[in-house]
Protein backbone atom coordinates (compact mmCIF):
# COMPACT_ATOMS: atom_id res chain seq x y z
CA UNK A 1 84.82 -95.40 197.65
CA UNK A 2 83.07 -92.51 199.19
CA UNK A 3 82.79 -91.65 202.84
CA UNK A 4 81.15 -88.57 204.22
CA UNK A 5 82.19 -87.48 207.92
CA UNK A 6 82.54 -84.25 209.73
CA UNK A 7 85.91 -83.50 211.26
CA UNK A 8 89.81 -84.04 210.74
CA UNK A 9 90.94 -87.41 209.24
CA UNK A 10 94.93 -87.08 209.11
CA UNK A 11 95.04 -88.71 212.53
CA UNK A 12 95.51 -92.35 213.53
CA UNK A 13 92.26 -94.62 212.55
CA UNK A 14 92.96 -97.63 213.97
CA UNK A 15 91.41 -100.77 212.25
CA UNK A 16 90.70 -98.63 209.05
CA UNK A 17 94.41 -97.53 206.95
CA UNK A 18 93.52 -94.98 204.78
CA UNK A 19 95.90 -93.81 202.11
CA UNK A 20 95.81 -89.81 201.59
CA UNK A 21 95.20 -88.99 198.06
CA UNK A 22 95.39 -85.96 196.12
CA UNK A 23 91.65 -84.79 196.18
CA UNK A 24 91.06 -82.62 193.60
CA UNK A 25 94.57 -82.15 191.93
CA UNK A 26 95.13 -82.56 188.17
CA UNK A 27 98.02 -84.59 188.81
CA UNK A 28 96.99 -87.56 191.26
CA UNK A 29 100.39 -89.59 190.59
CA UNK A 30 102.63 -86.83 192.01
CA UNK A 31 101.20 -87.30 196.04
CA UNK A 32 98.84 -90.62 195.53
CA UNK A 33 99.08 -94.31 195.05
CA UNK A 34 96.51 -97.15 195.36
CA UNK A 35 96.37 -100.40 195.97
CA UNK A 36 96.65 -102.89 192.95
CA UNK A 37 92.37 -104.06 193.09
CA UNK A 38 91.05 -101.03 192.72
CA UNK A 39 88.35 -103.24 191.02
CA UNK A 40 87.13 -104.06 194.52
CA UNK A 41 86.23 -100.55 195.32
CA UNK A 42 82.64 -99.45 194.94
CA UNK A 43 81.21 -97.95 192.05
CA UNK A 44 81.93 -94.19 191.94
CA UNK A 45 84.96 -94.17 194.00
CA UNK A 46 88.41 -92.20 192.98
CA UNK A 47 91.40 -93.75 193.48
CA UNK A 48 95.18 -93.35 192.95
CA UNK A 49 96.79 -94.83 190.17
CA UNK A 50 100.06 -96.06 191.24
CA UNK A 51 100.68 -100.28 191.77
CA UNK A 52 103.11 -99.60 194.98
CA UNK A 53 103.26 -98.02 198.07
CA UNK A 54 104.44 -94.72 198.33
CA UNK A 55 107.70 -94.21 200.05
CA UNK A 56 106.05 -91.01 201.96
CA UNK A 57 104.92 -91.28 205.05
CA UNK A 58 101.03 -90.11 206.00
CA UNK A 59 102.07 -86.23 206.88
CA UNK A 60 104.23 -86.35 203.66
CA UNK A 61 102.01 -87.19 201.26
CA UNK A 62 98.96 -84.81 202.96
CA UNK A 63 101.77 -82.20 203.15
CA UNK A 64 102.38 -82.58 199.43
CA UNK A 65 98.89 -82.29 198.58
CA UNK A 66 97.54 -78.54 198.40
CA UNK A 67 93.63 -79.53 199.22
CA UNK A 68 94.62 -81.50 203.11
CA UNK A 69 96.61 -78.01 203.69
CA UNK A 70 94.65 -77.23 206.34
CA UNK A 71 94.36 -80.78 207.83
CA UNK A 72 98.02 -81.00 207.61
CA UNK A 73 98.16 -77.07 209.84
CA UNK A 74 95.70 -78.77 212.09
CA UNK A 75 98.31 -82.20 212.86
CA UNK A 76 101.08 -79.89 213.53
CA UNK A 77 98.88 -77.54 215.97
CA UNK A 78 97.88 -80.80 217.65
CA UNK A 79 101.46 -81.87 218.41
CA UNK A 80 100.46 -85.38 216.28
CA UNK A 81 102.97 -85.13 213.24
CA UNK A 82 105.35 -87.42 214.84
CA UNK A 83 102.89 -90.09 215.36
CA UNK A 84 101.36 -89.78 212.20
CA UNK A 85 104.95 -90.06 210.37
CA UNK A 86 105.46 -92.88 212.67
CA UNK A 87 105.53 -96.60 211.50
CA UNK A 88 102.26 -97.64 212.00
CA UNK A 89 100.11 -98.60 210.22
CA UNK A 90 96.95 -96.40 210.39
CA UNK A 91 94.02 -95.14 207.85
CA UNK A 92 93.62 -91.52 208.01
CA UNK A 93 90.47 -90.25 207.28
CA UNK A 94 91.41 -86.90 205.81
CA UNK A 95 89.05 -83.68 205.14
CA UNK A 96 89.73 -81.47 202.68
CA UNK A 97 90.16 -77.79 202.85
CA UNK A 98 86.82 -77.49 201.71
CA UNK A 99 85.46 -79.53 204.87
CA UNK A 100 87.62 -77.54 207.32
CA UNK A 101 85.97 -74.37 205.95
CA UNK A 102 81.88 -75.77 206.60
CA UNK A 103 82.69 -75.90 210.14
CA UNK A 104 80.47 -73.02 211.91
CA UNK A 105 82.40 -69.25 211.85
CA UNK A 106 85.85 -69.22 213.85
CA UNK A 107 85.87 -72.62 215.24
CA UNK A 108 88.84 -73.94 213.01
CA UNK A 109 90.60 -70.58 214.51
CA UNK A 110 89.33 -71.35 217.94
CA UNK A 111 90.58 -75.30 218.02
CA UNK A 112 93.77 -74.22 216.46
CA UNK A 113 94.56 -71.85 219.51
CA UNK A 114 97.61 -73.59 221.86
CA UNK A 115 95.02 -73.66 224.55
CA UNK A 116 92.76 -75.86 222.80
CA UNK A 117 95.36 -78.37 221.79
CA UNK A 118 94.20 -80.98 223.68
CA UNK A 119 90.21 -80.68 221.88
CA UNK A 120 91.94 -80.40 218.69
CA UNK A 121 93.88 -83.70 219.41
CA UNK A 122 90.49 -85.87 220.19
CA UNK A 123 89.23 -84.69 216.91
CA UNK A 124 91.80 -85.31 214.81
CA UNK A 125 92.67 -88.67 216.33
CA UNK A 126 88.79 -89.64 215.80
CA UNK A 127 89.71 -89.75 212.12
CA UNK A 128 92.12 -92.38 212.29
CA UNK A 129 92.39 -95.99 213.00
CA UNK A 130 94.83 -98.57 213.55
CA UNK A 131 96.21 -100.42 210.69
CA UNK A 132 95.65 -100.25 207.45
CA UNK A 133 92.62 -100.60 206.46
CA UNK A 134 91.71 -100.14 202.10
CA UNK A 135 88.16 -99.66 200.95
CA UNK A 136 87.77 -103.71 199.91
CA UNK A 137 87.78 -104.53 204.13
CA UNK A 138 84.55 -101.99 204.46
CA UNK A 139 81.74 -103.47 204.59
CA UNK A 140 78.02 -101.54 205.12
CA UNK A 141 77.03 -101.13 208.81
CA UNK A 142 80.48 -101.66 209.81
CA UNK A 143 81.67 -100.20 213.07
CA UNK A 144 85.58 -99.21 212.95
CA UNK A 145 87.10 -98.17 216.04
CA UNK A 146 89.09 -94.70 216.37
CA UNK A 147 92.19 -94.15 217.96
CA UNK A 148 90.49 -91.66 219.67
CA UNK A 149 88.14 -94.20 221.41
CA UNK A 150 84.90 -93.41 219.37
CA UNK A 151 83.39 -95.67 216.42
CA UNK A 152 82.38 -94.64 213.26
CA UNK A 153 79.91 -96.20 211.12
CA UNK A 154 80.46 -97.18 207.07
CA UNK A 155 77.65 -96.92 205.08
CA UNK A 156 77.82 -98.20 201.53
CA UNK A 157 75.61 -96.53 199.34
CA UNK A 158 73.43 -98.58 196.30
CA UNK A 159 75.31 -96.59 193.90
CA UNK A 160 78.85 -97.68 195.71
CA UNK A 161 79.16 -94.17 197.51
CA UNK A 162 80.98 -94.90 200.90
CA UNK A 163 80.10 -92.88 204.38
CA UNK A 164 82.44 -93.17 206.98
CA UNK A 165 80.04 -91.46 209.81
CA UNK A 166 78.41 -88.25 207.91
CA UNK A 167 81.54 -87.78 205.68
CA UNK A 168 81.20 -89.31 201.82
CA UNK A 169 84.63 -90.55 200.59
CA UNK A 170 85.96 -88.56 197.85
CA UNK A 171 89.10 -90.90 196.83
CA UNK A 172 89.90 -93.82 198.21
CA UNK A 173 93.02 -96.21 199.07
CA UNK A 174 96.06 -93.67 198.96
CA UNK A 175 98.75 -95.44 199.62
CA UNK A 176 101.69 -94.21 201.85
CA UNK A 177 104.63 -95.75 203.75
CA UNK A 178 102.86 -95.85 206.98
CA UNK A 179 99.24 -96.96 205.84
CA UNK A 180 96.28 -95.49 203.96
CA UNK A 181 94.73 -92.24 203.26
CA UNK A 182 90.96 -92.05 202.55
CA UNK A 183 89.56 -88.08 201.94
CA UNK A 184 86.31 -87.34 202.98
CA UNK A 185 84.29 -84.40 202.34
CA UNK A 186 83.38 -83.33 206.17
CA UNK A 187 84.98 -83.09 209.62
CA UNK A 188 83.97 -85.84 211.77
CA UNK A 189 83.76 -84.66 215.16
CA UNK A 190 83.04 -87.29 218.71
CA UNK A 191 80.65 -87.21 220.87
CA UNK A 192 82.99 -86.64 223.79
């Protein structure tokens, strides 16, 4: 399952639980596990390999996982760890490293400032949703509602490819304690 978005995604999503997975390490089993259908998930989507849930919570398993570094830096700077190790559930729609570094010259510096704690917190929290949501409960056109207040849109591509907003999903339906990490490719940021 692919989604493609344009901001932080280790936040609360309500009504979409995304597992984080480890996107791009050799060794997906050590910080990623899926659901048991991964034959549900679109064509072209990565996804963990394990049959259970992890017993690591969302920040764990993003901590755990060298390419959400920054994402995880982000959470902390936000003051939304806690939460985000909290029971739950929520999907997390988590950018990579990579995603955090397309964002326009010093703005990741900028948002991570203690002043601009607050900006940082709608951003991240407009990755996540409430509960746990796995790629099989997407469907194209949907409209999932942030915890931040926002909706995104998924957009299911012809070749399976899932867009949450104007992020492409990179691996799908990592499970952790607390819900479900999905890893996008972009930063999503609101409108507000």
């Amino acid at each position: 399952m692919e989604i493609k978005k344009t901001l932080l995604v280790a936040l609360c999503v309500p009504a979409l639980a995304f597992g984080i997975a480890a996107c791009g390490d050799d060794d997906e089993s050590s910080s990623t596990s899926t659901t048991t259908e991964q034959s549900d998930a679109p064509t072209g989507t990565t996804t963990g390999s394990g049959e259970a849930a992890s017993n690591e919570d969302i920040v764990a398993l993003a901590s755990g996982n060298k390419d959400l570094s920054t994402l995880v830096t982000a959470v902390t700077a936000a003051d939304l760890a806690e939460t985000l190790q909290g029971e739950g559930p929520y999907t997390v729609f988590a950018p990579t490293n990579e995603a955090f570094a397309a964002l326009p010259p010093a703005e990741l510096e900028r948002l991570l400032k203690p002043a601009n704690k607050d900006e940082l917190a709608n951003i991240l929290t407009y990755h996540v949703v409430a509960g746990d949501v796995k790629s099989s409960d997407l469907s194209d056109g949907q409209m999932v509602e942030t915890v931040q207040g926002e909706k995104l849109e998924v957009k299911i591509g012809d070749d399976g490819s899932v867009m949450i907003g104007d992020a492409t999903v990179v691996m799908a339906d990592v499970d952790a304690s607390n819900g479900t990490v999905h890893v996008i490719d972009a930063v999503l940021v609101p409108s507000n």
